[in-house]
C-alpha atoms as a PDB file:
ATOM      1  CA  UNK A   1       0.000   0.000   0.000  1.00  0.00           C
ATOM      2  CA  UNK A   2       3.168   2.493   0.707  1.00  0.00           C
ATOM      3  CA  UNK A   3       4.275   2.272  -2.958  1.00  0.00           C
ATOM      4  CA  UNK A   4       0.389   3.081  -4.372  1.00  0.00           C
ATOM      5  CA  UNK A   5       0.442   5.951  -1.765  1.00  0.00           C
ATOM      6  CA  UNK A   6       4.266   6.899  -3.436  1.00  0.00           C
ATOM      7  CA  UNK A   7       2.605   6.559  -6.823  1.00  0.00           C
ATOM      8  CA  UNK A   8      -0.186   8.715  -5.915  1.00  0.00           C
ATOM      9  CA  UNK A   9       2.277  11.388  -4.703  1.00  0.00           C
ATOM     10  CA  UNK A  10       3.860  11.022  -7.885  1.00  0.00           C
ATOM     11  CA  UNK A  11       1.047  11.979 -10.021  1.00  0.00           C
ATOM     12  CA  UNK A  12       0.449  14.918  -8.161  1.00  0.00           C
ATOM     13  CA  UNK A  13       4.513  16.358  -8.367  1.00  0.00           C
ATOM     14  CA  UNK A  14       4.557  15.387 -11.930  1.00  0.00           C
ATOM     15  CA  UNK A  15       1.293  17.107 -12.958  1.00  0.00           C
ATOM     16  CA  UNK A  16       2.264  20.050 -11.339  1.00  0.00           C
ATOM     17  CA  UNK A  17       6.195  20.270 -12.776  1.00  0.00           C
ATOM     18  CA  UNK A  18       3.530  19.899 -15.906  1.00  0.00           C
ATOM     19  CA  UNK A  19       1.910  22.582 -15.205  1.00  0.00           C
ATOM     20  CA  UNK A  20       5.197  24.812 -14.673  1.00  0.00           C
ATOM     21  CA  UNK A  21       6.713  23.771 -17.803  1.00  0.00           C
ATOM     22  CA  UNK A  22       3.761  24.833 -19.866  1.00  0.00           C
ATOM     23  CA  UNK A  23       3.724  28.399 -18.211  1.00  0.00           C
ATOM     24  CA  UNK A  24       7.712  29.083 -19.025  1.00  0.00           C
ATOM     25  CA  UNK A  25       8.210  30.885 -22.033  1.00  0.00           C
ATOM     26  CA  UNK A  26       9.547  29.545 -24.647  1.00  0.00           C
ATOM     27  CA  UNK A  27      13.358  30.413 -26.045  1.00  0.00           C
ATOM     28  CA  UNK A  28      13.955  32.385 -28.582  1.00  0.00           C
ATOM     29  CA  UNK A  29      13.786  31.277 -31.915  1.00  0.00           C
ATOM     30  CA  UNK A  30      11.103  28.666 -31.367  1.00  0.00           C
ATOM     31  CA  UNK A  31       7.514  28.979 -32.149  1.00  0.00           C
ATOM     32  CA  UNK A  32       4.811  29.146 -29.492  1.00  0.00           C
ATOM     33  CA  UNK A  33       3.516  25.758 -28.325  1.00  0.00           C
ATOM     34  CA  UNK A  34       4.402  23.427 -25.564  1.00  0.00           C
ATOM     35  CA  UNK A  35       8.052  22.559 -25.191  1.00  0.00           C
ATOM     36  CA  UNK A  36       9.043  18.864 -25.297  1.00  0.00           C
ATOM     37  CA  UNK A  37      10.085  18.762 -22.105  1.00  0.00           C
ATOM     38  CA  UNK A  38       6.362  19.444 -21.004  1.00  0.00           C
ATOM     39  CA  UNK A  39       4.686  16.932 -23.052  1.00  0.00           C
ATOM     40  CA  UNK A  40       7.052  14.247 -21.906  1.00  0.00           C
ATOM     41  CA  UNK A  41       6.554  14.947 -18.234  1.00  0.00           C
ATOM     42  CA  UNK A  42       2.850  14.922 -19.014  1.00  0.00           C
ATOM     43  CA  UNK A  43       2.481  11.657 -20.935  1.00  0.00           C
ATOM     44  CA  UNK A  44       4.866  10.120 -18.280  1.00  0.00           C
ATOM     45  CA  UNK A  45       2.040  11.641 -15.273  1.00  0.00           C
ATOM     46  CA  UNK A  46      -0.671   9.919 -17.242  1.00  0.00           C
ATOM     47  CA  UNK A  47       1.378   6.432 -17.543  1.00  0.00           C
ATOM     48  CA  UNK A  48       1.597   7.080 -13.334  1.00  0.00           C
ATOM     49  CA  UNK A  49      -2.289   7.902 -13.568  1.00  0.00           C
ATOM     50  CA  UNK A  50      -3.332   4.765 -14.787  1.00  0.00           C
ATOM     51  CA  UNK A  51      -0.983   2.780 -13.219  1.00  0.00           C
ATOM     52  CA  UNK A  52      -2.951   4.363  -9.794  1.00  0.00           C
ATOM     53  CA  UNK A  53      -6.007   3.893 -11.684  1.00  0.00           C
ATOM     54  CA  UNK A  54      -5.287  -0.025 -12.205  1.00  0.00           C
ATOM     55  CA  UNK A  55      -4.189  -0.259  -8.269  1.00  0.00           C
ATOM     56  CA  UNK A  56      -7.747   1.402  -7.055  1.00  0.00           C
ATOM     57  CA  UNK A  57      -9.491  -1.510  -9.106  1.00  0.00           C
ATOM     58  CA  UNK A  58      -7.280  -4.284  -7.639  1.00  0.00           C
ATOM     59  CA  UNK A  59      -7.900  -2.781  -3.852  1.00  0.00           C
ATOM     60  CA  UNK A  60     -11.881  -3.124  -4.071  1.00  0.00           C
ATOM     61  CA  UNK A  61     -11.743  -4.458  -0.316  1.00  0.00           C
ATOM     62  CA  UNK A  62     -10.367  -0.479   1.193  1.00  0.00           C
ATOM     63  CA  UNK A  63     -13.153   1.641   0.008  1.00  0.00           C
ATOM     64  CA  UNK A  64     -11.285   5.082   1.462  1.00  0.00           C
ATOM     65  CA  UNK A  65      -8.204   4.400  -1.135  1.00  0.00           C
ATOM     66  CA  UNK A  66     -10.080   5.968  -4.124  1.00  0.00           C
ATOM     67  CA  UNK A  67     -11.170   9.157  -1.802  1.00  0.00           C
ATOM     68  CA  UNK A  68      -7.670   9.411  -0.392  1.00  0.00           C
ATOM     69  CA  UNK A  69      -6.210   9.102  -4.288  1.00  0.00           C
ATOM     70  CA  UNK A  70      -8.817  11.622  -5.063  1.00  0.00           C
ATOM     71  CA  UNK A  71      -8.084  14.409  -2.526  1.00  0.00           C
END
């Protein structure tokens, strides 16, 4: 249960560092969009995602894991 509670914590730092990257400006020289750096950490947050997702349908028998993963 520790490591789906790491996992968890993991989604959350990784969104966020998502959400930084996307809000730094890009260099000069390249067009506006969303740096690579920012679309990697955000695929790799929704790889954790599911991952957590998958571990809330395996632990059916603690019904406060989903509200815990949810807050």
């Amino acid at each position: 249960m520790h490591g789906f509670y790491l996992q968890c914590d993991l989604v959350c730092q990784y969104s966020l560092l998502a959400f930084i990257l996307r809000a730094m400006p890009n260099p000069p020289g390249f067009l506006d969009g969303v740096s690579e750096d920012c679309i990697a950490v955000a695929r790799h947050t929704l790889d954790l995602h599911q991952q957590c997702m998958m571990g809330l349908r395996e632990s059916k028998n603690d019904p406060c894991t989903k509200t815990r993963y949810i807050n």
